[in-house]
Protein backbone atom coordinates (compact mmCIF):
# COMPACT_ATOMS: atom_id res chain seq x y z
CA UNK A 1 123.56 76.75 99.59
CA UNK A 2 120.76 78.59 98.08
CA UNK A 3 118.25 78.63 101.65
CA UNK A 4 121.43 79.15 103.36
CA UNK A 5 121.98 82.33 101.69
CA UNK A 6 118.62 83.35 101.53
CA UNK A 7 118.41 83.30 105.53
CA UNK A 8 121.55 85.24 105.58
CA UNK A 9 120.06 87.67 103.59
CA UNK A 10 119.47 91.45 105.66
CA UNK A 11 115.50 91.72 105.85
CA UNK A 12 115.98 95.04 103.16
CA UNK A 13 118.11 92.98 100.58
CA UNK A 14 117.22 93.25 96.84
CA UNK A 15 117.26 89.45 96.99
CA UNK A 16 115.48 88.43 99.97
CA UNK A 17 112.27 88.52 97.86
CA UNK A 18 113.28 85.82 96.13
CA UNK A 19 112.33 82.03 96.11
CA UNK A 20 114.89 79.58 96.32
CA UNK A 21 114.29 78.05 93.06
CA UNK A 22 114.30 81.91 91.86
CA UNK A 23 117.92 82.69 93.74
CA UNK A 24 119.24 79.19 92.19
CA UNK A 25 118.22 80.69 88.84
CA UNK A 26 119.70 84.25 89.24
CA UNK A 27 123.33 82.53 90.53
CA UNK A 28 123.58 79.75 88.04
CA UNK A 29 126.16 82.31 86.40
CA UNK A 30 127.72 83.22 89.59
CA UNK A 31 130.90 82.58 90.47
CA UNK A 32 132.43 82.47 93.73
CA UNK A 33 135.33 84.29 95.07
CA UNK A 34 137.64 84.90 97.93
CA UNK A 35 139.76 87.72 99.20
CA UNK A 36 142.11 88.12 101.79
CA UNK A 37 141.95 90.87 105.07
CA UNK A 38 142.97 94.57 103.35
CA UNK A 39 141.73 93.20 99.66
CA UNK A 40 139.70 95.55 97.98
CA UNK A 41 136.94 93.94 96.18
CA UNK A 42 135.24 96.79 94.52
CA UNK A 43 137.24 99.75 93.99
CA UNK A 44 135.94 103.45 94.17
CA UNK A 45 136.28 104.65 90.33
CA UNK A 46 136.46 101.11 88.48
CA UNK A 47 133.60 99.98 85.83
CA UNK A 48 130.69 98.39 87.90
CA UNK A 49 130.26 95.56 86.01
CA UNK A 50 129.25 92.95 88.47
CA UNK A 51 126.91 92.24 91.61
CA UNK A 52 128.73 91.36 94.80
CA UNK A 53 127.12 88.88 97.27
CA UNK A 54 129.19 88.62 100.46
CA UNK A 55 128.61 85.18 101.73
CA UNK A 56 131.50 84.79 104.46
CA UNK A 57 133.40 87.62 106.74
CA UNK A 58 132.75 91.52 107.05
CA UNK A 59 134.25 94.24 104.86
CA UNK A 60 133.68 98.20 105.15
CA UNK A 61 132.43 100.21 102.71
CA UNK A 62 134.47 103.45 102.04
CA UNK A 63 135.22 106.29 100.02
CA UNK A 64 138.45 108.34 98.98
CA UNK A 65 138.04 111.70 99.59
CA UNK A 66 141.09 114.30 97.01
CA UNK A 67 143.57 114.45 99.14
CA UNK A 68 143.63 110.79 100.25
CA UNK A 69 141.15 110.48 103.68
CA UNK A 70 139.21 107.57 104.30
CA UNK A 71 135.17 107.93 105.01
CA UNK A 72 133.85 104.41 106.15
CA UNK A 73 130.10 104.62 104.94
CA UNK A 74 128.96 101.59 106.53
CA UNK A 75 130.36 97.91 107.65
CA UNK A 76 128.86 94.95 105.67
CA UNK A 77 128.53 91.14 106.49
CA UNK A 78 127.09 87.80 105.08
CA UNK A 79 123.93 88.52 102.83
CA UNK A 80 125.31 92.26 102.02
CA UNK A 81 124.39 93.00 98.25
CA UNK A 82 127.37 95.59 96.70
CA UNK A 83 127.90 97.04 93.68
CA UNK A 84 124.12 97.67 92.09
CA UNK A 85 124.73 101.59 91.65
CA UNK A 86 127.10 101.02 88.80
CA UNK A 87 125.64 98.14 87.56
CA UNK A 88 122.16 100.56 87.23
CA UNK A 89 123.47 103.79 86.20
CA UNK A 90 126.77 101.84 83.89
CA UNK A 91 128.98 104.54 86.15
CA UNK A 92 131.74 103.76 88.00
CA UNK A 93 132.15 102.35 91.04
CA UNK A 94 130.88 105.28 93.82
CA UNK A 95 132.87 103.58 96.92
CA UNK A 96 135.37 100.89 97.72
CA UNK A 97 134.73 97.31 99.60
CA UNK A 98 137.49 96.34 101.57
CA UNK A 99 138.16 92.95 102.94
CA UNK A 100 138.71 93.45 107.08
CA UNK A 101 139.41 89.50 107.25
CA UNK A 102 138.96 86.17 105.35
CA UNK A 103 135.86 86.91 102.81
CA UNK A 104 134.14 84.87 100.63
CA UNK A 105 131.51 86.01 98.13
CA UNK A 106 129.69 85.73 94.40
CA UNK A 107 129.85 87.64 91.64
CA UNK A 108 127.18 88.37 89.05
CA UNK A 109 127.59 89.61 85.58
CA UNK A 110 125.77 92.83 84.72
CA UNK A 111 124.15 90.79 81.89
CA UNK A 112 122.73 88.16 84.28
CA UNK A 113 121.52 90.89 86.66
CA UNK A 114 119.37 93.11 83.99
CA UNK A 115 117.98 89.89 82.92
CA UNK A 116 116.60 89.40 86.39
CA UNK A 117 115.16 93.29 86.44
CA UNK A 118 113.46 93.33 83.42
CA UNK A 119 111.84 90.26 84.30
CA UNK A 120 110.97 90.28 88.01
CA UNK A 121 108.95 93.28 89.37
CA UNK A 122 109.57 92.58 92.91
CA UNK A 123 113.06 92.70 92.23
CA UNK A 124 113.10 95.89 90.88
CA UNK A 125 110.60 96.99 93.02
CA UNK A 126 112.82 96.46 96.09
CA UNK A 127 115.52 97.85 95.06
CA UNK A 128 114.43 101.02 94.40
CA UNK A 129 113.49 101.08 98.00
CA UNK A 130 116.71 100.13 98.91
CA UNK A 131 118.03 102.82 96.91
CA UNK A 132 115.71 105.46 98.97
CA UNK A 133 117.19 103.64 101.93
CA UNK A 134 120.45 104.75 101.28
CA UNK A 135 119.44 108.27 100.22
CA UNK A 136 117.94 108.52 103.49
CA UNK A 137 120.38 107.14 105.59
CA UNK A 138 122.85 109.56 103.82
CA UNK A 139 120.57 112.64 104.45
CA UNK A 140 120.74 111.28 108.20
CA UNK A 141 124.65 111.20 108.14
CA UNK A 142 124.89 115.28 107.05
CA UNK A 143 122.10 116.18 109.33
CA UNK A 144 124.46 114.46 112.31
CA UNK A 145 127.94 116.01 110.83
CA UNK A 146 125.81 119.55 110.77
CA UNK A 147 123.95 119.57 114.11
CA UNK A 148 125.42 117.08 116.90
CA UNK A 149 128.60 117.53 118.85
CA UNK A 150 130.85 114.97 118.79
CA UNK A 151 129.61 113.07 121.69
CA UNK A 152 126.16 113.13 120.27
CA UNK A 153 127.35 111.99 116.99
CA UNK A 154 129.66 109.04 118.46
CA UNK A 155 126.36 107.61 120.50
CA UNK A 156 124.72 107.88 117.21
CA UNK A 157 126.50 105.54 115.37
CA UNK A 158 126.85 103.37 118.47
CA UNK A 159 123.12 103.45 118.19
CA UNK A 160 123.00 102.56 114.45
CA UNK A 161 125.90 99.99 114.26
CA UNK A 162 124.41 98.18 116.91
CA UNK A 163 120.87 97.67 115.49
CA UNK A 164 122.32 96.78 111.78
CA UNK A 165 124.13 94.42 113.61
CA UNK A 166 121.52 92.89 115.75
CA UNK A 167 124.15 91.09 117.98
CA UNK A 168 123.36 90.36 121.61
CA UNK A 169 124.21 92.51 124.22
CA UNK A 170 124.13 95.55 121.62
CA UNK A 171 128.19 94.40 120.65
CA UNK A 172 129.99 96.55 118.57
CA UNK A 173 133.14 94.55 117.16
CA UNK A 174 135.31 97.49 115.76
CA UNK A 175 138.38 98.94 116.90
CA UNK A 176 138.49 102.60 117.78
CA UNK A 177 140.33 103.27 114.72
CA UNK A 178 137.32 101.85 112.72
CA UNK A 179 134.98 104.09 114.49
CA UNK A 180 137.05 106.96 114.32
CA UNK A 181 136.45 106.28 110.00
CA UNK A 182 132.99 105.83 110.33
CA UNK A 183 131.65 108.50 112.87
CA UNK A 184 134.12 111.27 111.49
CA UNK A 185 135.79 111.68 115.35
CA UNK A 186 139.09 111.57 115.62
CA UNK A 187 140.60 108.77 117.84
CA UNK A 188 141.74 110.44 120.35
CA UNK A 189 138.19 112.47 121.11
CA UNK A 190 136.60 108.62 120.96
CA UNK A 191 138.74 107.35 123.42
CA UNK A 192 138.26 109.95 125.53
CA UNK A 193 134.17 109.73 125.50
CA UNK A 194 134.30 105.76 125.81
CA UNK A 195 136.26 106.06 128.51
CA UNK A 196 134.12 108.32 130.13
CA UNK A 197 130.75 107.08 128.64
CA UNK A 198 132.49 103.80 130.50
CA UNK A 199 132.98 105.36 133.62
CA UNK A 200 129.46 105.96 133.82
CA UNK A 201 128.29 102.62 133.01
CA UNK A 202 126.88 103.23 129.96
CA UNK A 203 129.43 101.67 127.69
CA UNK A 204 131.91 98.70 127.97
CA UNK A 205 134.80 98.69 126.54
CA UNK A 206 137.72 95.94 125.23
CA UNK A 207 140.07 95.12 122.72
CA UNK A 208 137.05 93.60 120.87
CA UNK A 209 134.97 96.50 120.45
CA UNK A 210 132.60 98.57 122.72
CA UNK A 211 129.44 97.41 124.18
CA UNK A 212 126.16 99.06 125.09
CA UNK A 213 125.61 98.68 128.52
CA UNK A 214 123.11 101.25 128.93
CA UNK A 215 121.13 102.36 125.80
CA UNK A 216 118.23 104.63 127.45
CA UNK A 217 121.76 106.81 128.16
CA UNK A 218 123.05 106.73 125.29
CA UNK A 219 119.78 107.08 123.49
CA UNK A 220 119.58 110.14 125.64
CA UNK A 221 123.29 111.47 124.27
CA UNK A 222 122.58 110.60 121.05
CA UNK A 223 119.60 113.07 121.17
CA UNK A 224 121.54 116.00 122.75
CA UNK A 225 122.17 118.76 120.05
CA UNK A 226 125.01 120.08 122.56
């Protein structure tokens, strides 16, 4: 199972620097898990006392704002590493995982994972560059809210989802619902742009998601600042 996760593995995982006789020594304590669609596996506020390693399904990662709205961060699949904030700071949990089907995954005790840091450089190493990922990536997501229009925004994320997802065709597989979450749109302003982005031929869309038909176009929205 070990080379099987390690090719699942995003190229910027922690543990993609790993040898497989060095993964099969990090999960000899893991334990595996499942969850059903709507689970929450990590939950925003809880102890972080574990590393998450999704090995089956896809799950969102959101937060909870005070008065109860949902802001989907990003949308996770096999390989995804969750929950090393907490586990490096010993705060709480910064965001919930939430099952959106069937998932299976590992968990790692804190104990096992510091073992692993103190010992391998690379490790650590990588991690703090997936830590100054994030940061920018979240610097990117203000800097959109701030200075796009909605249309501009929406054809960003297209943009992004599709290369994190790498699937053929430049597939997105979320509903309008989901993207409404993630790109901070409401649904009825999304549905109105697909449908005209579709109209155009730049976009395809069905009950399984959109697709980019036309990405110099949408490159081109995504770039508008009006």
């Amino acid at each position: 199972m070990n080379q099987t996760l390690l090719d699942k593995l995003p190229g910027e995982s922690l543990l993609k620097v790993l040898e497989p006789v060095e993964l099969t020594e990090l999960l000899s304590q893991a334990r595996e898990a499942k969850a059903k669609k709507g689970d929450a596996v990590i939950r925003q506020g809880d102890n972080g006392d574990a590393l998450l390693i999704l090995l089956e399904g896809q799950a969102r990662v959101t937060v909870y704002t005070a008065n109860g709205r949902e802001i989907v961060l990003e949308y996770v699949g096999p390989g995804t590493v969750l929950g090393e904030i907490a586990l490096l700071d010993g705060g709480v949990r910064t965001a919930s995982v939430i099952a959106m089907g069937p998932l299976k995954y590992l968990i790692l005790p804190r104990s096992v994972f510091e073992h692993v840091i103190a010992s391998n450089h690379r490790i650590a190493l990588r991690l703090m560059k997936e830590l100054a990922t994030r940061l920018r990536r979240a610097n990117q997501t203000i800097e959109t809210d701030r200075a796009y229009a909605a249309a501009s925004r929406l054809a960003r994320f297209l943009l992004r989802l599709a290369y994190e997802n790498g699937e053929a065709g430049d597939a997105i597989r979320l509903s309008q619902t989901e993207l409404s979450m993630f790109a901070g749109i409401s649904r009825e302003n999304i549905n109105r742009q697909l449908s005209l982005w579709q109209q155009d031929g730049i976009v395809a869309v069905s009950h399984g998601g959109v697709t980019i038909m036309d990405r110099e176009a949408l490159e081109e929205v995504a770039d508008a600042m009006e």
